[in-house]
C-alpha atoms as a PDB file:
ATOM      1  CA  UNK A   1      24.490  92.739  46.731  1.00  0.00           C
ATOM      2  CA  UNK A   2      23.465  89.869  48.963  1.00  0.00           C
ATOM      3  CA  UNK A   3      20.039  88.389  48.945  1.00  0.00           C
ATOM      4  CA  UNK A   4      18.213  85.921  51.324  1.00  0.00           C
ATOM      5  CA  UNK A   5      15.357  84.619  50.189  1.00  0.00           C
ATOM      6  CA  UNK A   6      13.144  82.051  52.203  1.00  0.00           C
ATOM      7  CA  UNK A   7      11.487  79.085  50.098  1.00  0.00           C
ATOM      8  CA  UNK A   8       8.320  78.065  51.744  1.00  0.00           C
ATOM      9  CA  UNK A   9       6.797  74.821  50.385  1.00  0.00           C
ATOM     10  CA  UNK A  10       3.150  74.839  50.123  1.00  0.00           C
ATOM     11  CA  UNK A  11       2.704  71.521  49.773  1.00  0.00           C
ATOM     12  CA  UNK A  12       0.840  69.438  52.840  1.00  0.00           C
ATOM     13  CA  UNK A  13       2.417  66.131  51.829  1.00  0.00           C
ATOM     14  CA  UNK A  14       5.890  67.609  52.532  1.00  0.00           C
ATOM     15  CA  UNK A  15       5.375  69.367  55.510  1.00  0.00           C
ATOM     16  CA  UNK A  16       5.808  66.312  58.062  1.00  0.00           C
ATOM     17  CA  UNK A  17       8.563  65.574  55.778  1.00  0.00           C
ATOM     18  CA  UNK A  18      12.314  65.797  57.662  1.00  0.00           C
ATOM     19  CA  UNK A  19      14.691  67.603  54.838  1.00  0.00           C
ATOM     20  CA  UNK A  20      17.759  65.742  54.491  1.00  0.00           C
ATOM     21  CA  UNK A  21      20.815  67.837  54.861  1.00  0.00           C
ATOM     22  CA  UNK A  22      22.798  68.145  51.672  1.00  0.00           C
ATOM     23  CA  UNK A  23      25.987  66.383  52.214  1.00  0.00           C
ATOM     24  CA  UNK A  24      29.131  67.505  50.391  1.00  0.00           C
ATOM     25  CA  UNK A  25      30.372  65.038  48.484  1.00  0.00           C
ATOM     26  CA  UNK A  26      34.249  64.237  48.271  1.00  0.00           C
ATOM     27  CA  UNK A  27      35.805  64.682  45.068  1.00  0.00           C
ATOM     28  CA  UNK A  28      38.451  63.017  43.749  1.00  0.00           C
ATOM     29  CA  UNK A  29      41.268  65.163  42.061  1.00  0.00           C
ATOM     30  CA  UNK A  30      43.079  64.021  39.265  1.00  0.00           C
ATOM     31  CA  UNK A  31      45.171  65.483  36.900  1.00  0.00           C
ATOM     32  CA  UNK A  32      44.485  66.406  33.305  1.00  0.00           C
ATOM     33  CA  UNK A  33      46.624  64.323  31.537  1.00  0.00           C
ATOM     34  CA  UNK A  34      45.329  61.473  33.619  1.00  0.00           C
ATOM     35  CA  UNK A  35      41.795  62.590  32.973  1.00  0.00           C
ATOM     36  CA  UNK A  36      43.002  63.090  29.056  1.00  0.00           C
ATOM     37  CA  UNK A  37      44.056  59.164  29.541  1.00  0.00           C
ATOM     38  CA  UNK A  38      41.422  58.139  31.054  1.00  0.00           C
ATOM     39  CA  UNK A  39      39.007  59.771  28.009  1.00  0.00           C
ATOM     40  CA  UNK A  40      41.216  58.127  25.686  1.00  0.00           C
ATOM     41  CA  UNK A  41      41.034  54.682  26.955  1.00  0.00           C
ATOM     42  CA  UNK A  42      37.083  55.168  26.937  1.00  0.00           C
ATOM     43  CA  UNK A  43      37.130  55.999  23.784  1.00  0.00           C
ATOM     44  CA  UNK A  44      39.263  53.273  22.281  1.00  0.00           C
ATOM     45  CA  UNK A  45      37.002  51.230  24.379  1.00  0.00           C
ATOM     46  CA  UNK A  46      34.007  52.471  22.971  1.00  0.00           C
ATOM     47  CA  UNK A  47      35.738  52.084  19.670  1.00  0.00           C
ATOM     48  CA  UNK A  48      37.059  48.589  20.362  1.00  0.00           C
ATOM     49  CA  UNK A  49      32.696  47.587  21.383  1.00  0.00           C
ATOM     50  CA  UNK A  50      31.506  49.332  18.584  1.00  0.00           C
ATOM     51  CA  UNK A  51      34.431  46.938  16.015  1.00  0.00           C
ATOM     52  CA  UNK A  52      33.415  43.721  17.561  1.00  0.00           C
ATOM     53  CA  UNK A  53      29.285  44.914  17.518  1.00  0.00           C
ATOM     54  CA  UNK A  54      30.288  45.349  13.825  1.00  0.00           C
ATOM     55  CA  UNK A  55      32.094  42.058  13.313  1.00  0.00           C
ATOM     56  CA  UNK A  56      29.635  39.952  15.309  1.00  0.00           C
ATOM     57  CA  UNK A  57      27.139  41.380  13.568  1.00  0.00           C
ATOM     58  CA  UNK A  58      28.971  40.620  10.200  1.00  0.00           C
ATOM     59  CA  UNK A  59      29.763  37.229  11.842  1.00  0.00           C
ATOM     60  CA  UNK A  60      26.209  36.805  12.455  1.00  0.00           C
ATOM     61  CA  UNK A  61      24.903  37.783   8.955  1.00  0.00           C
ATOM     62  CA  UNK A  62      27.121  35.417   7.663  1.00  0.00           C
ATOM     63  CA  UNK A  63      25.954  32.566   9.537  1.00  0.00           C
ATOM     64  CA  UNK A  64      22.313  33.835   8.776  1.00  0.00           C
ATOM     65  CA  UNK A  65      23.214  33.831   5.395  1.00  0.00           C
ATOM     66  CA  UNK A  66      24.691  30.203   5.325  1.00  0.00           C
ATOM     67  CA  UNK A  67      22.242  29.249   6.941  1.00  0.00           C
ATOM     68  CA  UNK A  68      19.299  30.582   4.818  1.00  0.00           C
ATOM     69  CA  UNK A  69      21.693  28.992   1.618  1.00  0.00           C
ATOM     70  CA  UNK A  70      21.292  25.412   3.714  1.00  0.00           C
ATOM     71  CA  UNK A  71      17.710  25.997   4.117  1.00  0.00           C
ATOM     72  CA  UNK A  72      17.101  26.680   0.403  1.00  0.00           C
ATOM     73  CA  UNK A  73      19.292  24.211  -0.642  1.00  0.00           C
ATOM     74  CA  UNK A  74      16.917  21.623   2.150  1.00  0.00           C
ATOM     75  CA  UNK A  75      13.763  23.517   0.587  1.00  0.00           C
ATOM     76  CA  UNK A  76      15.294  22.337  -3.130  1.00  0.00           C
ATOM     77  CA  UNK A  77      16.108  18.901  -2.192  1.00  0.00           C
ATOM     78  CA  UNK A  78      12.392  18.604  -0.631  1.00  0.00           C
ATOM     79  CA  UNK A  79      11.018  19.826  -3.609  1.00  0.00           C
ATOM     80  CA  UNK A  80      13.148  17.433  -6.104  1.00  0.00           C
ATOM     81  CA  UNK A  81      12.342  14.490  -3.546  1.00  0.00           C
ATOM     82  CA  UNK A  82       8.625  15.686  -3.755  1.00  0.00           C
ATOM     83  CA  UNK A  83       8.928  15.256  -7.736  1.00  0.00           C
ATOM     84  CA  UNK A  84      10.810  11.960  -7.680  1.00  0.00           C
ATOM     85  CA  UNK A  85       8.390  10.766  -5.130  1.00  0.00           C
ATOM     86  CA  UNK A  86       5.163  11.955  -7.227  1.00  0.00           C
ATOM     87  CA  UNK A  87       6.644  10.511 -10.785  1.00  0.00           C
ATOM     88  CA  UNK A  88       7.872   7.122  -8.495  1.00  0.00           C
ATOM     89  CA  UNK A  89       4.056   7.347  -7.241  1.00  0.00           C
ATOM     90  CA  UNK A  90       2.523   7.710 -10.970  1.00  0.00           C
ATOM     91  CA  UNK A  91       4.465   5.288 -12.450  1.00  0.00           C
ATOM     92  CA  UNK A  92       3.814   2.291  -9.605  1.00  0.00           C
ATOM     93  CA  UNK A  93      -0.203   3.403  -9.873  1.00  0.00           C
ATOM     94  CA  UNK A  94       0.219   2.553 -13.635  1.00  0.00           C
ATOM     95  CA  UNK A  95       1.792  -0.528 -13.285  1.00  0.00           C
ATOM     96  CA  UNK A  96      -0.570  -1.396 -10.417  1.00  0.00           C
ATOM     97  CA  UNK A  97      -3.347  -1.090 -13.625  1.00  0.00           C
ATOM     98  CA  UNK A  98      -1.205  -2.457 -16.028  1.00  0.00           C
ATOM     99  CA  UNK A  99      -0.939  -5.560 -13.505  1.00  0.00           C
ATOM    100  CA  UNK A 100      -4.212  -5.394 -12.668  1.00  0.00           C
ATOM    101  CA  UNK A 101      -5.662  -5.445 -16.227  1.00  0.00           C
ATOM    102  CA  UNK A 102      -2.682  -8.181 -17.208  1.00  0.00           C
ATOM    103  CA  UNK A 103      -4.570 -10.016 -14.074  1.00  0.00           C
ATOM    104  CA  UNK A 104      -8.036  -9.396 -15.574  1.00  0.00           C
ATOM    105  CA  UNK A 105      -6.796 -10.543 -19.106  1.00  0.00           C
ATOM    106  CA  UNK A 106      -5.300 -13.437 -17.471  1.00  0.00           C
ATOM    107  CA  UNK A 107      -8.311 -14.622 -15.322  1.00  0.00           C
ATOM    108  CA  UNK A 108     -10.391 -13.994 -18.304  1.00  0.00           C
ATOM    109  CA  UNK A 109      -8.196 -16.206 -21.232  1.00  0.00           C
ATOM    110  CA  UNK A 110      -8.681 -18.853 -18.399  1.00  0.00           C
ATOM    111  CA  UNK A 111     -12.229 -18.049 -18.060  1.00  0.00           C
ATOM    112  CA  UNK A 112     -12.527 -18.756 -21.647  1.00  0.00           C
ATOM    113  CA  UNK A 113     -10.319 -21.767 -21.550  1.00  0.00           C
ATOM    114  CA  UNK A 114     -11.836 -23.705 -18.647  1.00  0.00           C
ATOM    115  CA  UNK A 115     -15.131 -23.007 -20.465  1.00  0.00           C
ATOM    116  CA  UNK A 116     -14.127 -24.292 -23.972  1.00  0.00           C
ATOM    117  CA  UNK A 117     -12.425 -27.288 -21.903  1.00  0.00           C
ATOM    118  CA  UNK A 118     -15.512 -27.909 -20.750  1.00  0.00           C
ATOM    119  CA  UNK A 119     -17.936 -28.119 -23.421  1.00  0.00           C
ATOM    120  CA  UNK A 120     -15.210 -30.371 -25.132  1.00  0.00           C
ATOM    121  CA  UNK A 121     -15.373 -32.777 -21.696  1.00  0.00           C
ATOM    122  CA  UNK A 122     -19.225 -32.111 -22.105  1.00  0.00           C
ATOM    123  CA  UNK A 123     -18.973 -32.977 -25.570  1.00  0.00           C
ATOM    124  CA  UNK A 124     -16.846 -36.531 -25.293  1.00  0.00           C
ATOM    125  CA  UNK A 125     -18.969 -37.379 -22.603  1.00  0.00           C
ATOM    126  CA  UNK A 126     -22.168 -37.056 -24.599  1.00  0.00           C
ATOM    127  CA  UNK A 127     -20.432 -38.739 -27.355  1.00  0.00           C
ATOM    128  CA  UNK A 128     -19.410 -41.253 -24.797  1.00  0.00           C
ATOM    129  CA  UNK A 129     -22.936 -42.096 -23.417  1.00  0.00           C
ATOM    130  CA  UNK A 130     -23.981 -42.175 -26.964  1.00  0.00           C
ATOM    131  CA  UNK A 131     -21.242 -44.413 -27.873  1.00  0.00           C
ATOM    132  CA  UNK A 132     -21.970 -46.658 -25.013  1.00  0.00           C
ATOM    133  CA  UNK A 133     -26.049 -46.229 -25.967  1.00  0.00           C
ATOM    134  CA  UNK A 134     -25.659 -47.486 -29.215  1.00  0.00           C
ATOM    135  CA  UNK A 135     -23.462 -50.336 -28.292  1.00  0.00           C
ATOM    136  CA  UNK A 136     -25.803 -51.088 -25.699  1.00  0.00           C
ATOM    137  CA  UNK A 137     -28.457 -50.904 -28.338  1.00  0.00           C
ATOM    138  CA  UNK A 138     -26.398 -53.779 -30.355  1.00  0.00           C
ATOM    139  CA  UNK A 139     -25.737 -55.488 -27.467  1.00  0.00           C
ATOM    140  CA  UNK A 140     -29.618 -55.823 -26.428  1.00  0.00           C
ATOM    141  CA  UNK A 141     -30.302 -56.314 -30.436  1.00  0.00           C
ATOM    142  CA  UNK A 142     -27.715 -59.382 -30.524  1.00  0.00           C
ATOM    143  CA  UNK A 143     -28.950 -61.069 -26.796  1.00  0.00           C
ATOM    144  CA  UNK A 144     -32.654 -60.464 -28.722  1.00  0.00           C
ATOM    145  CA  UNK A 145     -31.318 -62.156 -31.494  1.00  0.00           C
ATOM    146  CA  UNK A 146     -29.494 -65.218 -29.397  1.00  0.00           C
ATOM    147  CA  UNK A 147     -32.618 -65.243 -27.239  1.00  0.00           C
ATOM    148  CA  UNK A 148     -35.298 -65.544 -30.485  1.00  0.00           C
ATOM    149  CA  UNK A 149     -32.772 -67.953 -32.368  1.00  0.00           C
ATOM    150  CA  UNK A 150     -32.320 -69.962 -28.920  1.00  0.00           C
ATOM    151  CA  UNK A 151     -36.034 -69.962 -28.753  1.00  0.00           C
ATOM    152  CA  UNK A 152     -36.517 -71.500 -32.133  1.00  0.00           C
ATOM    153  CA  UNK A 153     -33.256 -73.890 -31.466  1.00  0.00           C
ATOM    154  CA  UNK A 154     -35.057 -74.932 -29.083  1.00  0.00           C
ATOM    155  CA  UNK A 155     -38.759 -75.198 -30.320  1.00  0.00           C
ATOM    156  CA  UNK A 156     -36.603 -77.167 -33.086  1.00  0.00           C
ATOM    157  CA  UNK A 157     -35.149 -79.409 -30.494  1.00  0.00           C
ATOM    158  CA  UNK A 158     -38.108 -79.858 -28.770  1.00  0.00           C
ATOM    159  CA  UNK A 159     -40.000 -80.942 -31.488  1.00  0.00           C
ATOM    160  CA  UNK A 160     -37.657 -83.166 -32.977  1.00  0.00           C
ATOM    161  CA  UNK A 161     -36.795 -84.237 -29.472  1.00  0.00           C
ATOM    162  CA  UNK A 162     -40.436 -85.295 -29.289  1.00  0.00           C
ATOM    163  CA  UNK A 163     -40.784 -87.178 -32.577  1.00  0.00           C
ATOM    164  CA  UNK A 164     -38.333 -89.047 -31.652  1.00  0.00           C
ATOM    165  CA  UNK A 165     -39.886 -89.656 -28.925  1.00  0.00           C
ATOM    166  CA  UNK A 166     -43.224 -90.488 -30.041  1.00  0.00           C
ATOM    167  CA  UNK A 167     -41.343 -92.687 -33.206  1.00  0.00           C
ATOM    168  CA  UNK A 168     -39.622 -94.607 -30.144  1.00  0.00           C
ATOM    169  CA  UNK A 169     -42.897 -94.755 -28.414  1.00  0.00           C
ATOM    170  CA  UNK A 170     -44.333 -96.115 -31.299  1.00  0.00           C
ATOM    171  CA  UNK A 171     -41.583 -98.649 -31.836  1.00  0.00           C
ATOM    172  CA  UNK A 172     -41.798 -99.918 -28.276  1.00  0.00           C
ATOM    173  CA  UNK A 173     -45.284-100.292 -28.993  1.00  0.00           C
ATOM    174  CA  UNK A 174     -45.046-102.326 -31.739  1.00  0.00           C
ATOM    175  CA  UNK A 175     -41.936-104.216 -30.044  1.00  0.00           C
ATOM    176  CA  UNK A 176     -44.392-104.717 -27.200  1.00  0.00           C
ATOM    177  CA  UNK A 177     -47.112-105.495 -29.855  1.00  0.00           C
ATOM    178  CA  UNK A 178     -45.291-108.116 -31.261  1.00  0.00           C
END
């Protein structure tokens, strides 16, 4: 039984449409054991892709592995560094306040010396000025002294200077009398 059937397309866009002819194609013709060859070398290929997927991938895990082991090991070294560098920190912050209360201990012994050096200068030089009062004191007393004794020396003098005097006047006169 033979059939022929038309196929009429509805559809506007297709209508101005040219229909390609269908071309037939040319076929290559091989045998089956080539074919069968041909299958096996794509499969041994396939298996041969699917080996080295498997060992790059296992060559890749590795190195992700190592290199997560380097990164941990960095990430422990940071965080011993981070340690050494906090307990290095603490202990030059103490000794920054044990030097700076050493300093303040220092500045304030010398505080306390300069001060007690300087009451004692403060000291010999009021014992000084009172040394040098008193023996000024003498000194004025003994010049008061020399002066009243020179005074009376003198009155002395002067009055027995002048009785002589007058006993000479008096001899002249009688020289002069006579």
């Amino acid at each position: 039984m033979f059939g022929i059937f038309t196929i009429v397309d509805k559809d506007p866009s297709k209508k101005d449409k040219e229909y390609s002819q269908i071309t037939q194609s040319d076929e290559i013709l091989i045998e089956k054991q080539e074919q069968d060859k041909y299958v096996q070398d794509i499969d041994h290929l396939r298996n041969q892709i699917e080996i080295e997927k498997q060992k790059k991938e296992a060559s890749v895990q590795q190195e992700l592995e190592r290199k997560q082991r380097k990164i941990d090991d960095l990430n422990s070294d940071i965080e011993n560094k981070k340690i050494e560098n906090d307990q290095r920190y603490e202990q030059l912050l103490d000794a920054k306040r044990e030097m700076e209360q050493a300093n303040k201990d220092r500045l304030r012994d010398l505080t306390q010396a300069h001060e007690i050096e300087m009451e004692r200068r403060k000291q010999d030089y009021t014992d000084k000025m009172d040394a040098d009062q008193q023996r000024f004191n003498e000194l004025q007393q003994a010049k008061d002294e020399d002066a009243r004794k020179f005074e009376e020396r003198l009155s002395e003098l002067t009055l027995h200077h002048e009785k002589i005097i007058k006993e000479l006047d008096q001899d002249q006169k009688i020289d002069l009398d006579r």
